[in-house]
N, C-alpha and C. Protein backbone atom coordinates (compact mmCIF):
# COMPACT_ATOMS: atom_id res chain seq x y z
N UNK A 1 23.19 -6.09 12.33
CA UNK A 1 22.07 -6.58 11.55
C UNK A 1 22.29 -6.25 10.08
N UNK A 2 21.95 -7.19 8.95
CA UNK A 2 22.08 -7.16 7.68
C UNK A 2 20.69 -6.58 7.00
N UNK A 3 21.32 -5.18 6.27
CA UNK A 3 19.97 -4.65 5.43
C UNK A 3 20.26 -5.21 3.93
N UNK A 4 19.14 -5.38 3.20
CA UNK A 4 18.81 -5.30 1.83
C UNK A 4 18.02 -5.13 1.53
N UNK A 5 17.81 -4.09 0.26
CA UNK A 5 16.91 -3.89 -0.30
C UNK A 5 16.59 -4.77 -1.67
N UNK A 6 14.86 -4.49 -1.59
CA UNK A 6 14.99 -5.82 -2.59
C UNK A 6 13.52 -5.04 -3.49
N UNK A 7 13.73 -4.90 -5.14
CA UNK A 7 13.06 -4.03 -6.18
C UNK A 7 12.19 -4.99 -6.66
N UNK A 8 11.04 -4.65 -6.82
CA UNK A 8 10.04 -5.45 -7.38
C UNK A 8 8.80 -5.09 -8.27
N UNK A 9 8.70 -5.39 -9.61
CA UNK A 9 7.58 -4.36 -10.55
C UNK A 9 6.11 -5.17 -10.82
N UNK A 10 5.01 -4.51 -10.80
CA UNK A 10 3.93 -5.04 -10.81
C UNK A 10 2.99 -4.54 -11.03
N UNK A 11 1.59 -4.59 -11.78
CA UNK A 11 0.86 -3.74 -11.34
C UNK A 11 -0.36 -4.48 -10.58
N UNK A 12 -1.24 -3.58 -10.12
CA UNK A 12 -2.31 -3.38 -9.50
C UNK A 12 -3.49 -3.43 -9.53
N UNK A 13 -4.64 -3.72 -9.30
CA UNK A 13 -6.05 -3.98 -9.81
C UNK A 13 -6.56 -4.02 -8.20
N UNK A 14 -7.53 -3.20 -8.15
CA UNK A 14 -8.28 -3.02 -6.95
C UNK A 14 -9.93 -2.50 -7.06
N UNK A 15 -10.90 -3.39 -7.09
CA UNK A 15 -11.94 -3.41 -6.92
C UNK A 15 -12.73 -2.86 -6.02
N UNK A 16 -13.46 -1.68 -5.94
CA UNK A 16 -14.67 -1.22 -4.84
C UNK A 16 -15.45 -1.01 -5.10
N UNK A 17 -16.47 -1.90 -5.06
CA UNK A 17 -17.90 -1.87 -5.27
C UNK A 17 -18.64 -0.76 -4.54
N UNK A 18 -19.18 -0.01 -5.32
CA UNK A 18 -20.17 1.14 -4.26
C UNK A 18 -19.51 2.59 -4.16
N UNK A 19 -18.66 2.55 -4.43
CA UNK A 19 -17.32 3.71 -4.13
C UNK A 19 -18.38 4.93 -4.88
N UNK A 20 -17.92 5.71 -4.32
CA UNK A 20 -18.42 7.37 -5.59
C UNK A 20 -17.65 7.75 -6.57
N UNK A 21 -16.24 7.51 -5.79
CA UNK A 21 -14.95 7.49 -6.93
C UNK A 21 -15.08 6.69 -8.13
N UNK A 22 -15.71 5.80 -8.26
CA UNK A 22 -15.68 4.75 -9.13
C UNK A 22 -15.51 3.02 -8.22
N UNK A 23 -15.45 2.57 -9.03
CA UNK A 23 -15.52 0.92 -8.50
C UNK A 23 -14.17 0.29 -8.85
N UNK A 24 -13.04 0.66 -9.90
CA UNK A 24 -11.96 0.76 -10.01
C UNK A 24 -10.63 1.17 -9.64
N UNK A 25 -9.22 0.82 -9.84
CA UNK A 25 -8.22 1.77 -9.85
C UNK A 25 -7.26 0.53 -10.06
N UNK A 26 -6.39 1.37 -11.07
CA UNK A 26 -5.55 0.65 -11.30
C UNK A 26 -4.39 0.92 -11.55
N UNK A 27 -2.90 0.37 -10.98
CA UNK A 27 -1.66 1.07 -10.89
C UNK A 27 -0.77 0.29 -11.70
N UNK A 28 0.71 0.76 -11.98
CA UNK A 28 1.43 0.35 -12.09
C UNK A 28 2.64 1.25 -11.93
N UNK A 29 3.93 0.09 -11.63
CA UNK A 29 4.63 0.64 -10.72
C UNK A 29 6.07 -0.33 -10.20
N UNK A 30 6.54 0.22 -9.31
CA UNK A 30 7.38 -0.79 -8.26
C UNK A 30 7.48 -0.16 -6.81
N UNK A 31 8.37 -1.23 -6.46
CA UNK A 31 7.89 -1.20 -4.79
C UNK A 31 9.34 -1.65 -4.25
N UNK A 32 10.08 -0.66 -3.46
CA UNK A 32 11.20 -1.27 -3.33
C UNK A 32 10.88 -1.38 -1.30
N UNK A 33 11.41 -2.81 -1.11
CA UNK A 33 11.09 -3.28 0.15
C UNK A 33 12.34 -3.68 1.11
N UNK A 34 12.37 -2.39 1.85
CA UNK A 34 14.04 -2.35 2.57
C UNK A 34 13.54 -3.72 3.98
N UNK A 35 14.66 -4.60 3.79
CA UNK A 35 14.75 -5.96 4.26
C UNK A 35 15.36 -5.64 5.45
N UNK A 36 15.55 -6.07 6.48
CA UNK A 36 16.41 -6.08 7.48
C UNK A 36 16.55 -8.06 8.25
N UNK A 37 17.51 -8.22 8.41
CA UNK A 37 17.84 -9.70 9.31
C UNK A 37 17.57 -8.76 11.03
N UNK A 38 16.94 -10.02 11.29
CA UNK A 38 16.99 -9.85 12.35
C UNK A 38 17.15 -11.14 13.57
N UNK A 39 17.24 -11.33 14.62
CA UNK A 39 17.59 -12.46 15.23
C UNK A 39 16.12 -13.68 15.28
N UNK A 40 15.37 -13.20 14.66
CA UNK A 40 13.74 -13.77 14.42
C UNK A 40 13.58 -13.92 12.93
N UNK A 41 14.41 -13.61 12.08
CA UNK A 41 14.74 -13.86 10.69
C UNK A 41 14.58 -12.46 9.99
N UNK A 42 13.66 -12.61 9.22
CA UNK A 42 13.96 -11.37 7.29
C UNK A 42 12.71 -10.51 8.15
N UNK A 43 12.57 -9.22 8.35
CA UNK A 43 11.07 -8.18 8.38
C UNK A 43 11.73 -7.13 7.25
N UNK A 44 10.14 -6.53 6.98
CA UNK A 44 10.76 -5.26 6.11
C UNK A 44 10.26 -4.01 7.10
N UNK A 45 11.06 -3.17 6.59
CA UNK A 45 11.61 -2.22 7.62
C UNK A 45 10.97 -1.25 7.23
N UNK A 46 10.60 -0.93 5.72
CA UNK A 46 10.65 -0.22 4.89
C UNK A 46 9.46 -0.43 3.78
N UNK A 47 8.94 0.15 3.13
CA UNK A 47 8.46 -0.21 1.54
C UNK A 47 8.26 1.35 1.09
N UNK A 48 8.76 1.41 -0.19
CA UNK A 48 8.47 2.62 -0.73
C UNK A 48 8.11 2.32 -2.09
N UNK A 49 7.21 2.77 -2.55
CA UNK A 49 5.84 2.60 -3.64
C UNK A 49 6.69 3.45 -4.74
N UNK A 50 6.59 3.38 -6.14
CA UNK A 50 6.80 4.35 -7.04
C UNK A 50 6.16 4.12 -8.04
N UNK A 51 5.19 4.78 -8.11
CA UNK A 51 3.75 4.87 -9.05
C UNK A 51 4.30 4.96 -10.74
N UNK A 52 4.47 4.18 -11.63
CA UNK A 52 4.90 4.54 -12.65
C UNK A 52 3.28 5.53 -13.58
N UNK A 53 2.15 5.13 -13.08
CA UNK A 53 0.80 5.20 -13.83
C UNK A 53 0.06 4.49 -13.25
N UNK A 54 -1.38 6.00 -13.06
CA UNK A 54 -2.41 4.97 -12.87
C UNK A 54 -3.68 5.81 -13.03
N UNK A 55 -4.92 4.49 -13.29
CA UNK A 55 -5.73 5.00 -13.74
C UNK A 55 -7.38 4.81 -12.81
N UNK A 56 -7.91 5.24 -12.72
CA UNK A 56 -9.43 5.24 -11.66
C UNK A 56 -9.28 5.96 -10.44
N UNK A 57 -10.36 5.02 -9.58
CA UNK A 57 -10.61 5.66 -8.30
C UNK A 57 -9.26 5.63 -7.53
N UNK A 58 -8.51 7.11 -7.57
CA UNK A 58 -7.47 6.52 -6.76
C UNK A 58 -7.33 6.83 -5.11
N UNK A 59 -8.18 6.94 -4.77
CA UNK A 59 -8.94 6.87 -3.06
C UNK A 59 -9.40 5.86 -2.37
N UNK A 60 -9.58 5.17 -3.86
CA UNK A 60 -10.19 3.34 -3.42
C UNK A 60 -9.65 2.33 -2.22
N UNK A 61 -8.28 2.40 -2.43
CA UNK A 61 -7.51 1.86 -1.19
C UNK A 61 -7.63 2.40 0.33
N UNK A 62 -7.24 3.45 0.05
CA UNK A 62 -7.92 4.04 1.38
C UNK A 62 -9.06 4.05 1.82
N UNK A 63 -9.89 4.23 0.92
CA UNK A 63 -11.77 4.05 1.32
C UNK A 63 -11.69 2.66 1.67
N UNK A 64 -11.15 1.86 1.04
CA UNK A 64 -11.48 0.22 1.46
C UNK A 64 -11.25 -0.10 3.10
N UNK A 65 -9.80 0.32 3.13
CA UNK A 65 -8.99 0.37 4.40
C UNK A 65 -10.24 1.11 5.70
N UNK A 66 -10.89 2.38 5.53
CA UNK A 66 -11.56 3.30 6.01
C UNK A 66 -12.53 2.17 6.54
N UNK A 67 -13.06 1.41 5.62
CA UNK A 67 -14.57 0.97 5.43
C UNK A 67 -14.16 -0.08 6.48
N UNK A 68 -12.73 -1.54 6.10
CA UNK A 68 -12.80 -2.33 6.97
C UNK A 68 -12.35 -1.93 8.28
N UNK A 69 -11.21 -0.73 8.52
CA UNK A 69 -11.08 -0.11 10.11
C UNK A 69 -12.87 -0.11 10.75
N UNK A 70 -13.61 0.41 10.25
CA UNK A 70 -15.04 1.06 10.61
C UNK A 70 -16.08 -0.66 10.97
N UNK A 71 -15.64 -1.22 10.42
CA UNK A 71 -15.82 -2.77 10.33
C UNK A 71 -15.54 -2.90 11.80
N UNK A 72 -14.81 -3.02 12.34
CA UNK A 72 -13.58 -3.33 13.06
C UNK A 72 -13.49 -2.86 14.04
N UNK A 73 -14.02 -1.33 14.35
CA UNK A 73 -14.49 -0.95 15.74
C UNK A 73 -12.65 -0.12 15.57
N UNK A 74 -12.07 0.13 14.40
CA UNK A 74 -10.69 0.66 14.93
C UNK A 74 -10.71 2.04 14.39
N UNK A 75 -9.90 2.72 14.96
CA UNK A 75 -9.61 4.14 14.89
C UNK A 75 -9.05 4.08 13.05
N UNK A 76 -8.78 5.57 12.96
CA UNK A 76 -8.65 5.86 11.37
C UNK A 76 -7.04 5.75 11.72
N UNK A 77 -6.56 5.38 10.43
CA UNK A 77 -4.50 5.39 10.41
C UNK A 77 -4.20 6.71 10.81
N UNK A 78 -2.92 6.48 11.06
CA UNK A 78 -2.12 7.58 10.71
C UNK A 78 -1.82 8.53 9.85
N UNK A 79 -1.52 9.40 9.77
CA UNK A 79 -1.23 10.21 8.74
C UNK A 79 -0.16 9.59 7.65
N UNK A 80 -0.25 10.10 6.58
CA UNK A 80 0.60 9.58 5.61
C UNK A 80 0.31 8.89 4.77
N UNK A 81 -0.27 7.67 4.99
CA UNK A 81 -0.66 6.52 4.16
C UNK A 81 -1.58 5.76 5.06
N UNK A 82 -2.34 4.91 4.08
CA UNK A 82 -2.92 4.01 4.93
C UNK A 82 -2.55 2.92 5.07
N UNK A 83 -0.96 2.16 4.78
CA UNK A 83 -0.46 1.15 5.20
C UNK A 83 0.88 1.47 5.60
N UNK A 84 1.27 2.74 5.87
CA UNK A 84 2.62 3.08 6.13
C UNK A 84 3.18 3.12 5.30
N UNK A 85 2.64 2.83 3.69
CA UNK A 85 3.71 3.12 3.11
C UNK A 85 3.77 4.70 2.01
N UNK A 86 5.36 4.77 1.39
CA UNK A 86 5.86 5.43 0.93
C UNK A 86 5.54 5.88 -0.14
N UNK A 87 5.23 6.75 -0.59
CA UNK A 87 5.27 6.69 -2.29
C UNK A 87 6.51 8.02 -2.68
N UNK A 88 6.83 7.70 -4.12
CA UNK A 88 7.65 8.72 -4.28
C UNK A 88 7.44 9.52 -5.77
């Protein structure tokens, strides 16, 4: 199977209305997204986050995530992150 990794810069804007943290947060950064082929085509295998700066509620994502799991009737994530991913 063929890996690649593939670098990508961007930032972020994430809105939560109601939050205690604030109603904001905002990042910037890159995101490198380890690729793998597979016999079903391209998945990523991988993503690892690298926060260059950021500014607000930075719990917001996770509270969001929290709020729609709770929506949803689903258990809380895993440890680590709340989308699996990486930061460094």
């Amino acid at each position: 199977m063929l890996q690649l990794p593939l670098v990508h810069v961007r930032p972020a804007q994430h809105l939560l209305e109601g939050s205690e943290g604030g109603d904001f947060y905002l990042l910037r950064g890159s995101y490198t997204n380890h690729m793998l082929r597979t016999p079903d085509g391209w998945r990523i295998e991988r993503l690892v986050q690298h926060v260059g700066w950021a500014d607000g509620n930075r719990g917001a994502v996770a509270e969001a995530v929290a709020r729609t799991r709770a929506k949803r009737g689903m258990g809380q994530p895993a440890p680590g992150g709340c989308y699996g991913v990486e930061r460094s």
